[in-house]
Every structure is written in structure tokens, then in C-alpha cells.
N, C-alpha and C. Protein backbone atom coordinates (compact mmCIF):
# COMPACT_ATOMS: atom_id res chain seq x y z
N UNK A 1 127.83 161.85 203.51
CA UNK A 1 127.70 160.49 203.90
C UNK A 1 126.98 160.41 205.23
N UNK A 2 125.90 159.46 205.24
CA UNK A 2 125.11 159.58 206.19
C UNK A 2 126.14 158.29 207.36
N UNK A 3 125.85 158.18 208.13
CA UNK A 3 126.10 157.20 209.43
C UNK A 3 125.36 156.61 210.18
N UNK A 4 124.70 155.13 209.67
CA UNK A 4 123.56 154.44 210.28
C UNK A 4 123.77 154.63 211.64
N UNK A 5 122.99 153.89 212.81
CA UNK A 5 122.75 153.83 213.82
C UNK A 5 123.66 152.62 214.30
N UNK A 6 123.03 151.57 213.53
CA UNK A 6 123.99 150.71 213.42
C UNK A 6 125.77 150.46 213.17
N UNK A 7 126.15 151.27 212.23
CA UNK A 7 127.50 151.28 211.66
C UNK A 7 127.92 152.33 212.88
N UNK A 8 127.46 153.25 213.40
CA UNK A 8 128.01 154.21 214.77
C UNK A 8 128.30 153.23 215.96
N UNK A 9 127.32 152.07 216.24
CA UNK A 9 127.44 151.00 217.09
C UNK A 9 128.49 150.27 216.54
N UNK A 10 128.65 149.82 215.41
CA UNK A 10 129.83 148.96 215.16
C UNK A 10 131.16 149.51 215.39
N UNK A 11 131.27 151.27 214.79
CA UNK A 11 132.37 151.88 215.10
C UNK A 11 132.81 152.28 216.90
N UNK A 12 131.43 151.99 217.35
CA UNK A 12 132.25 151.93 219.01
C UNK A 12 132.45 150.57 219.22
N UNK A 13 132.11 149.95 219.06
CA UNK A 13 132.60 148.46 219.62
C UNK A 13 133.96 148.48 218.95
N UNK A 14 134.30 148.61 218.05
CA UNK A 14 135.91 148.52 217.62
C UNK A 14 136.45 149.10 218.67
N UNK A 15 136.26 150.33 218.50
CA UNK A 15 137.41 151.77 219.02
C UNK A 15 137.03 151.21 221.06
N UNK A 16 136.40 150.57 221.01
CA UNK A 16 136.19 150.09 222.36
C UNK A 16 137.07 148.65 222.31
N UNK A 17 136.85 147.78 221.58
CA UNK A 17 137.72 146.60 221.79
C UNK A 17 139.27 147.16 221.41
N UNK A 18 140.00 147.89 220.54
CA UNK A 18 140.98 148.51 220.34
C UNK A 18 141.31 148.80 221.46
N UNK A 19 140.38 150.12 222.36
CA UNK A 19 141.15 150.51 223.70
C UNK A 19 141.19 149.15 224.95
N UNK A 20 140.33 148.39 224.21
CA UNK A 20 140.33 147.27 225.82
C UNK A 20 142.25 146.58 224.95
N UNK A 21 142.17 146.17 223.98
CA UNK A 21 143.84 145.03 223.38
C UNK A 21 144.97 146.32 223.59
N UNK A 22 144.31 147.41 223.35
CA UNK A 22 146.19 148.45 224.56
C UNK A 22 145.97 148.50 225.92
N UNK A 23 144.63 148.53 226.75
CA UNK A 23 144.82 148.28 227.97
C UNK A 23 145.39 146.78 228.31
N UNK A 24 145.27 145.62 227.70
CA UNK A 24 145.73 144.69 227.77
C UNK A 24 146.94 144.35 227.29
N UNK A 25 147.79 145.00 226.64
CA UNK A 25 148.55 144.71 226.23
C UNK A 25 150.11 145.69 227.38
N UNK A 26 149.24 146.81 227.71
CA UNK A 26 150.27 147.54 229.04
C UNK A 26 150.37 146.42 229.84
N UNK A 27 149.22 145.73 230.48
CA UNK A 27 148.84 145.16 231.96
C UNK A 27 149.94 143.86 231.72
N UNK A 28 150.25 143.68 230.31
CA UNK A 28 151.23 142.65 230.03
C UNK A 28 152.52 142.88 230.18
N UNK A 29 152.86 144.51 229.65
CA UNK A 29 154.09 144.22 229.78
C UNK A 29 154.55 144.51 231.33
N UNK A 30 153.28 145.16 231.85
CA UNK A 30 154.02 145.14 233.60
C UNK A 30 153.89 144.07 234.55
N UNK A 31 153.17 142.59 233.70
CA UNK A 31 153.52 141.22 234.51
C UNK A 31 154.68 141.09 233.90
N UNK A 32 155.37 141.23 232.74
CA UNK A 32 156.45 140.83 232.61
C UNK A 32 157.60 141.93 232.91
N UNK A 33 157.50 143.27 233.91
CA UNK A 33 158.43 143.88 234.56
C UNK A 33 158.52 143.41 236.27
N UNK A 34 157.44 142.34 236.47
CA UNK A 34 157.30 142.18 237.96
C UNK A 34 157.77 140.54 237.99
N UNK A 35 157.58 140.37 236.50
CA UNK A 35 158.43 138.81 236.53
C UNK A 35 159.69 139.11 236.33
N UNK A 36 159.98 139.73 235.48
CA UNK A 36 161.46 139.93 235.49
C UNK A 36 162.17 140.33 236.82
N UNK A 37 161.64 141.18 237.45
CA UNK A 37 162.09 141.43 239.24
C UNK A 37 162.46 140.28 239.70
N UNK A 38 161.41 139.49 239.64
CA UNK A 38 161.43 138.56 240.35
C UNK A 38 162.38 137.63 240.45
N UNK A 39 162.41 137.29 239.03
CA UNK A 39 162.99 136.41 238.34
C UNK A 39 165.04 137.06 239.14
N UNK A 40 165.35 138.48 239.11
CA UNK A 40 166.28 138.90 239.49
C UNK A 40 166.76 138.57 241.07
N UNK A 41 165.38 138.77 241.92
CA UNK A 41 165.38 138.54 243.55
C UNK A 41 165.69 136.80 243.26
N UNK A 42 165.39 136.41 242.99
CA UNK A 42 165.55 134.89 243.26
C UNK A 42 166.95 134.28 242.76
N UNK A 43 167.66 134.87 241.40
CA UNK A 43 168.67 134.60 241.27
C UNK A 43 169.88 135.11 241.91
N UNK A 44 169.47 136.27 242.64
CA UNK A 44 170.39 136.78 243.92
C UNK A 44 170.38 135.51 245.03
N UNK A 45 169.68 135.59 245.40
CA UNK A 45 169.13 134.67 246.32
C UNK A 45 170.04 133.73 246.36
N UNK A 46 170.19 133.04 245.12
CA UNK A 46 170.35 131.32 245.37
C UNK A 46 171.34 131.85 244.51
N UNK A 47 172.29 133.17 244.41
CA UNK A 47 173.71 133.24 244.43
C UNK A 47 174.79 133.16 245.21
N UNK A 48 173.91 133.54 246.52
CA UNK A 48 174.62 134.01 247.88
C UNK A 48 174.84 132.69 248.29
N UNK A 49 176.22 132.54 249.11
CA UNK A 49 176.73 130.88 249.96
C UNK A 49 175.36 130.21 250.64
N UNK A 50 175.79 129.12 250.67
CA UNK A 50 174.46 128.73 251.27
C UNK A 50 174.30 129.07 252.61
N UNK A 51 173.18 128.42 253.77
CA UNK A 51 173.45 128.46 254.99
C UNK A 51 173.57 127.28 255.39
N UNK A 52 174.14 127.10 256.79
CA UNK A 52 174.16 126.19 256.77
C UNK A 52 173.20 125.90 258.07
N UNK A 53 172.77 125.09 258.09
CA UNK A 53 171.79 124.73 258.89
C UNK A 53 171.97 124.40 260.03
N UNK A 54 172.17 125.42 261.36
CA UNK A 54 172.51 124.62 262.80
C UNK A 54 171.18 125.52 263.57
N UNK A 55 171.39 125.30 265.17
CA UNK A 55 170.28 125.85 265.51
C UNK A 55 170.26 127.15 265.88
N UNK A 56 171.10 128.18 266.07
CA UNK A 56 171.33 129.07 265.56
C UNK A 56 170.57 129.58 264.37
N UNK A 57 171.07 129.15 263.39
CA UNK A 57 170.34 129.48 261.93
C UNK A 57 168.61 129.01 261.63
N UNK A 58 168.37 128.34 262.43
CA UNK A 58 167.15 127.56 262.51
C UNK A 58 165.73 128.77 263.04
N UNK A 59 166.67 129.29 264.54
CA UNK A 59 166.23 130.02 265.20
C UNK A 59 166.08 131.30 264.79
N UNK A 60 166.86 131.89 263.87
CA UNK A 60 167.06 132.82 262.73
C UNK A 60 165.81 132.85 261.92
N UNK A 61 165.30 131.67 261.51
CA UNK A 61 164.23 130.85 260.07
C UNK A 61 163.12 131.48 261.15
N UNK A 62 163.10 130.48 262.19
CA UNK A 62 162.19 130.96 263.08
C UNK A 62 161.51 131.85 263.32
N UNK A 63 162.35 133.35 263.63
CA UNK A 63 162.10 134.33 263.76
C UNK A 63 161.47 135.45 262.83
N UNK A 64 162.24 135.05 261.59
CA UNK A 64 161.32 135.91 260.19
C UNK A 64 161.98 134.48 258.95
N UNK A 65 160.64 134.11 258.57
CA UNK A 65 160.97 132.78 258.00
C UNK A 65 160.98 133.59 255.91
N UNK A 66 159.99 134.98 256.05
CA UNK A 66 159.85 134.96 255.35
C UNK A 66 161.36 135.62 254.21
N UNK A 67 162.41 136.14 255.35
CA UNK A 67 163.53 136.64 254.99
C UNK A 67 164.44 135.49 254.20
N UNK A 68 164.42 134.73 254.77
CA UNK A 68 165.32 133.07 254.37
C UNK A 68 164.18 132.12 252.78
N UNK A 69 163.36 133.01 252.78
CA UNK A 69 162.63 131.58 251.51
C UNK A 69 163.58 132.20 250.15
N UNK A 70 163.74 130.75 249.58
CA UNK A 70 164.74 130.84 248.25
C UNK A 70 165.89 130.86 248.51
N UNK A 71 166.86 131.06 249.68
CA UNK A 71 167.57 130.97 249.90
C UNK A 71 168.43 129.34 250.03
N UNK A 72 169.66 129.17 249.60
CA UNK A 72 170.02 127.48 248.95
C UNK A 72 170.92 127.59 251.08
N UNK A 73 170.51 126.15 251.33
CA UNK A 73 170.68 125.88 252.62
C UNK A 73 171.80 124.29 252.62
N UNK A 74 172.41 123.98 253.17
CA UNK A 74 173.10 122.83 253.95
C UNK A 74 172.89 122.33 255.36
N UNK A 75 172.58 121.33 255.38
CA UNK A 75 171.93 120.69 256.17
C UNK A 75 172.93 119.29 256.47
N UNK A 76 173.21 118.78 258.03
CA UNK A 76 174.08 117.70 257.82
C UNK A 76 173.26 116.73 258.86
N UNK A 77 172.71 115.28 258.55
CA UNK A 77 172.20 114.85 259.96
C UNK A 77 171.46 113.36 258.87
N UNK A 78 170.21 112.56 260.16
CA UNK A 78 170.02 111.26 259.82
C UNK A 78 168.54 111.38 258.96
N UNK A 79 168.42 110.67 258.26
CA UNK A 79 167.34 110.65 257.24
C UNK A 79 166.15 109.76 258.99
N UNK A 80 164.85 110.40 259.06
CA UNK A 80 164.27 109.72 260.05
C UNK A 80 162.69 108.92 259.03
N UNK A 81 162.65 107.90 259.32
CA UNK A 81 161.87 106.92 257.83
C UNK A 81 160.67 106.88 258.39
N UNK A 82 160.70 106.86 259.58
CA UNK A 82 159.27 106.90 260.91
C UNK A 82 158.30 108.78 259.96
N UNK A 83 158.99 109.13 260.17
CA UNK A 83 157.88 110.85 259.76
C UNK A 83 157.76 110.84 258.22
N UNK A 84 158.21 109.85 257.74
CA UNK A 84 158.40 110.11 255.85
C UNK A 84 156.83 110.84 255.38
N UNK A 85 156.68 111.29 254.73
CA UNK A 85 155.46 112.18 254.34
C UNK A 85 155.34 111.64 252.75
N UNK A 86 154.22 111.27 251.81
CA UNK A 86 154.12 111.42 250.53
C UNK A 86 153.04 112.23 249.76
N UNK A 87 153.78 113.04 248.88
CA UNK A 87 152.79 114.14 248.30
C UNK A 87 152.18 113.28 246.96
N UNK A 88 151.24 113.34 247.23
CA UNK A 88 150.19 112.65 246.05
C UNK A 88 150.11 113.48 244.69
N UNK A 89 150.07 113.13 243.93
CA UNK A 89 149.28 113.50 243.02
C UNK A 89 150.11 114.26 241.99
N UNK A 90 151.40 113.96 241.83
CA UNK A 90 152.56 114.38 241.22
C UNK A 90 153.15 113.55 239.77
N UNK A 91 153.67 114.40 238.99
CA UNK A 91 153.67 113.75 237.77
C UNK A 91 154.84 114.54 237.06
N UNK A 92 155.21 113.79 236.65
CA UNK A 92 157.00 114.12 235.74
C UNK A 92 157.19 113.84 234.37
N UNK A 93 157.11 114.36 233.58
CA UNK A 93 156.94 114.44 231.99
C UNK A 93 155.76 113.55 231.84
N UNK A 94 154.99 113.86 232.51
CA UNK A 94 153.10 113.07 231.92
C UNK A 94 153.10 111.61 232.41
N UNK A 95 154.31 111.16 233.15
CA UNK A 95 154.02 110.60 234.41
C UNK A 95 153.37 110.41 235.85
N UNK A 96 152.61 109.07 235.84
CA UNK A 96 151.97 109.90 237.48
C UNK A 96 153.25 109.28 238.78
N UNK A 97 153.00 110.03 239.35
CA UNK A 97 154.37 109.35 240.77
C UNK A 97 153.69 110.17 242.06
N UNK A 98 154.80 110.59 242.57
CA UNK A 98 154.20 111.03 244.02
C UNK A 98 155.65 111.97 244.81
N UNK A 99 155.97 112.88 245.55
CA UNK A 99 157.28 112.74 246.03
C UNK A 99 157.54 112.57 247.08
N UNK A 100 158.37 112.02 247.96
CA UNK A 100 158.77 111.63 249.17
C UNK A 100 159.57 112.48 249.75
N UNK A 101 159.10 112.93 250.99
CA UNK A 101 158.86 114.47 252.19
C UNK A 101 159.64 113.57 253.14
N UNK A 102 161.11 114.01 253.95
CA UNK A 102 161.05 113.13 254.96
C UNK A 102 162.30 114.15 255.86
N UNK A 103 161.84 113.58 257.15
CA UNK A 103 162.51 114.62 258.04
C UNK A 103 163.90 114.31 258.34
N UNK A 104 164.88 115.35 258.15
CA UNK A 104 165.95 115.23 258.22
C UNK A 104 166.26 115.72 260.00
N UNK A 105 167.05 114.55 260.42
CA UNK A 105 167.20 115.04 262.01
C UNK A 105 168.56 115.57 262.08
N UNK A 106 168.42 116.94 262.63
CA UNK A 106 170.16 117.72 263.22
C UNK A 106 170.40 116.97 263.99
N UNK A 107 171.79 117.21 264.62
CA UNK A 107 172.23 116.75 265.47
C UNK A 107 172.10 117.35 266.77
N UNK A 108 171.16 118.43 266.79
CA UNK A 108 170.84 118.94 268.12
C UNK A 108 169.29 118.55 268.39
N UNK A 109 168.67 117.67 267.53
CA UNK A 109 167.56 116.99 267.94
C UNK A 109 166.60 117.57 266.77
N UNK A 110 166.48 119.14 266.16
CA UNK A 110 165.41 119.34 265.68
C UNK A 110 165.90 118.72 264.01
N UNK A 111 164.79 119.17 263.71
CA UNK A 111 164.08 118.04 261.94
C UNK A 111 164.08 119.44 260.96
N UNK A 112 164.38 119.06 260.17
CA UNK A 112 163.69 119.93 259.00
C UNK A 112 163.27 118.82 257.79
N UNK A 113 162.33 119.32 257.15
CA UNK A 113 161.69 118.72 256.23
C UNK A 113 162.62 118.66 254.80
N UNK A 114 163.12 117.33 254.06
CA UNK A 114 163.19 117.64 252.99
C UNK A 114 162.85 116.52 251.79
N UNK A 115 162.36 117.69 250.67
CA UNK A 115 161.75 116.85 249.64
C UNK A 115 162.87 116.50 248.68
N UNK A 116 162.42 115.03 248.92
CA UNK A 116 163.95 114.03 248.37
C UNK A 116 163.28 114.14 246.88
N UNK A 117 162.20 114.16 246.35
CA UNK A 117 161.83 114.68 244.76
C UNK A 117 160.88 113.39 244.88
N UNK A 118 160.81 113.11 243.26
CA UNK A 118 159.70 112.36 242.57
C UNK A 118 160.18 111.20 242.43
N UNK A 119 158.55 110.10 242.97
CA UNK A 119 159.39 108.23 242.71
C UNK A 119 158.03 108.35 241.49
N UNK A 120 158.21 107.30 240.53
CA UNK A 120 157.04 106.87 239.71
C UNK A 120 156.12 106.01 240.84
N UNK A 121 154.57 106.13 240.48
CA UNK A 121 153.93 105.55 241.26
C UNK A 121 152.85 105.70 240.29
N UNK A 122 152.43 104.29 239.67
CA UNK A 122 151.29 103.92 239.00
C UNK A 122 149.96 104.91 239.34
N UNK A 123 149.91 104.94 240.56
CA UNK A 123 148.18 105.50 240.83
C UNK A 123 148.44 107.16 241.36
N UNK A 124 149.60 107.67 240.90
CA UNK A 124 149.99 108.88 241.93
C UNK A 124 149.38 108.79 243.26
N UNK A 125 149.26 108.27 243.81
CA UNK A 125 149.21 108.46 245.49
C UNK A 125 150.00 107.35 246.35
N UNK A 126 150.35 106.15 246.21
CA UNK A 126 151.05 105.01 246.69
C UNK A 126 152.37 104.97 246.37
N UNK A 127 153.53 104.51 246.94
CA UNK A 127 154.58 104.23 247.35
C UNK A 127 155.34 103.64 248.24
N UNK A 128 156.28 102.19 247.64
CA UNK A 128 156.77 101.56 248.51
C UNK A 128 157.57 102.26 248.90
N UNK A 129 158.11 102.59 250.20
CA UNK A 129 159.40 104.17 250.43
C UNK A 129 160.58 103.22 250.64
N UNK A 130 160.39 102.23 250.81
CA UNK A 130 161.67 101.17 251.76
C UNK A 130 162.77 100.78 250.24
N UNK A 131 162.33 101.04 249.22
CA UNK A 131 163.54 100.94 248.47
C UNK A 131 164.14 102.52 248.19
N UNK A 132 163.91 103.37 248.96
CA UNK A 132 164.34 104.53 249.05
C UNK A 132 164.78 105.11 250.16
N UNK A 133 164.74 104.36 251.12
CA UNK A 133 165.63 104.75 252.20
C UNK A 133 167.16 105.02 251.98
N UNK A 134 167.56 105.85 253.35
CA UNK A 134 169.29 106.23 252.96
C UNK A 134 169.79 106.24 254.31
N UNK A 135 169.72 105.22 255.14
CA UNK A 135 170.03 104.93 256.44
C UNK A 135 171.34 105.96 256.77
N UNK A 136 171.95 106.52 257.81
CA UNK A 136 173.08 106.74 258.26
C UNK A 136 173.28 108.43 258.17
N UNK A 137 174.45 109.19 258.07
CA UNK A 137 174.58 110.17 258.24
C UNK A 137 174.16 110.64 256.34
N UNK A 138 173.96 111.52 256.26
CA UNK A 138 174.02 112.13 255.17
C UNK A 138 173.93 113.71 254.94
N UNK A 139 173.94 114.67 253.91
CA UNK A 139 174.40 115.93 253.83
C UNK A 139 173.79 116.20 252.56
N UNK A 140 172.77 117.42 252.70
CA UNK A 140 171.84 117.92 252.01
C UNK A 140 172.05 118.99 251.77
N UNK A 141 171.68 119.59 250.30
CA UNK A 141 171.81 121.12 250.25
C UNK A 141 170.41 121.17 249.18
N UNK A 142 169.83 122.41 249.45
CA UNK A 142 168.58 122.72 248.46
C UNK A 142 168.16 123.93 248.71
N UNK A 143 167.49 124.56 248.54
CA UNK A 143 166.84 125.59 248.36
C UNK A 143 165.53 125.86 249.44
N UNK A 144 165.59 126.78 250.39
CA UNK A 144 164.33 127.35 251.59
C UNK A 144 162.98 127.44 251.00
N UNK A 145 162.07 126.96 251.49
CA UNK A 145 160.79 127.32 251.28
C UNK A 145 159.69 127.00 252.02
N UNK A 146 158.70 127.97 252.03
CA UNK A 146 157.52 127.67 253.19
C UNK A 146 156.78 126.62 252.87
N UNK A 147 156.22 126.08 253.70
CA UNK A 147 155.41 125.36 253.48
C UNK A 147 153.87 125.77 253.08
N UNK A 148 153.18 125.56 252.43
CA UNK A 148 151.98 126.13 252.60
C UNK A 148 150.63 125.64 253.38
């Protein structure tokens, strides 16, 4: 049996696409051994008590912020409506909305940021915030994360 020129070209392009779908198919299962890690570090994480947020602990964040991300935090102090922040362009089951960022003040003066979640907002970028205010003391718990 002879072996065109052609049919030798067809038989490497297989045995070539073959070795490229097992190189692709390893490179898969080791995103899903580095997700699964992951997936493990994070549920440690946000097993452990929370912290609680004083300045002490702040100063802690401070120092290596990247040790504390994912970590579930408590926070006790005044919602401040003056710094409210809105993230545009947000959408919740194929809804457009937006979410509302607003600084929570300690009682030793400093703020931390927290995202109170998603309002519906026709154009995703606008929001009246004033029917979402929460005047007075209040007490937060959520989860650490950088900002980017």
C-alpha cells in the first residue's frame, strides 16, 4: 500500500490535533486542581470567627492587607451618606441596577468601605440613594476584600 503525500499530511494533522486535545485536556484538569485549592483556601477562610473591626485590627489590614482578604469581618459604627459611592453598570438576574458603596464610620474616626449590594436602576448608572439610607448606629458583618 502506497501512502499519498497528501493522506501522510492528513495523518499528521490528526496525530497532531490528537496530541494538541491531551495537551488540552491535562492543562484542564490542573485549572481544576488550582480551583479546587482555591476553592478550599477560601472556605477556610470564611470558616474562621470573624474579626472584628477596631483600630487595632485595622492597623493589622494595614500592614499586610493581603493576609486578611476573604476573611468574614464585624464592623460596628454610623452609615456616613456624604461619601456614598455608586458602582455602575451592575445587573442581577439580567437586570440593570447599580450597587451602593458607602463608608461605614468606627468609632475611633476611621471609615471602611462597605458594599450594601444591588438597587435596580433603569439605566445602570443612576440612583436615588435617599430611600436607602440607614441613619444611626448599625452593625455589619461581610467578607474582606481589596479594592482594585
Amino acid at each position: 500500500m502506497k501512502i499519498s503525500f497528501r493522506g501522510a499530511l492528513g495523518a499528521a494533522f490528526i496525530v497532531g490535533m490528537c496530541a494538541l486535545c491531551v495537551r488540552l485536556g491535562f492543562w484542564q484538569l490542573d485549572r481544576l486542581e488550582q480551583r479546587r485549592a482555591r476553592n478550599a483556601a477560601l472556605a477556610a477562610r470564611i470558616a474562621e470567627p470573624p474579626l472584628v473591626l477596631d483600630a487595632a485590627t485595622l492597623r493589622a489590614i494595614a500592614a499586610d492587607p493581603a493576609r486578611y482578604v476573604d476573611r468574614r469581618a464585624r464592623a460596628a459604627g454610623a452609615y456616613d451618606a456624604a461619601g456614598e459611592v455608586v458602582l455602575r453598570g451592575r445587573a442581577s438576574g439580567g437586570n440593570p441596577g447599580v450597587h451602593l458603596v458607602t463608608p461605614l464610620v468606627l468609632p475611633g474616626g476611621t471609615a471602611v468601605l462597605v458594599n450594601r449590594g444591588w438597587v435596580p436602576s433603569p439605566d445602570a448608572a443612576t440612583v436615588d440613594p435617599r430611600p436607602y439610607l440607614e441613619p444611626g448606629a448599625r452593625t455589619v458583618e461581610g467578607v474582606l476584600q481589596a479594592i482594585p
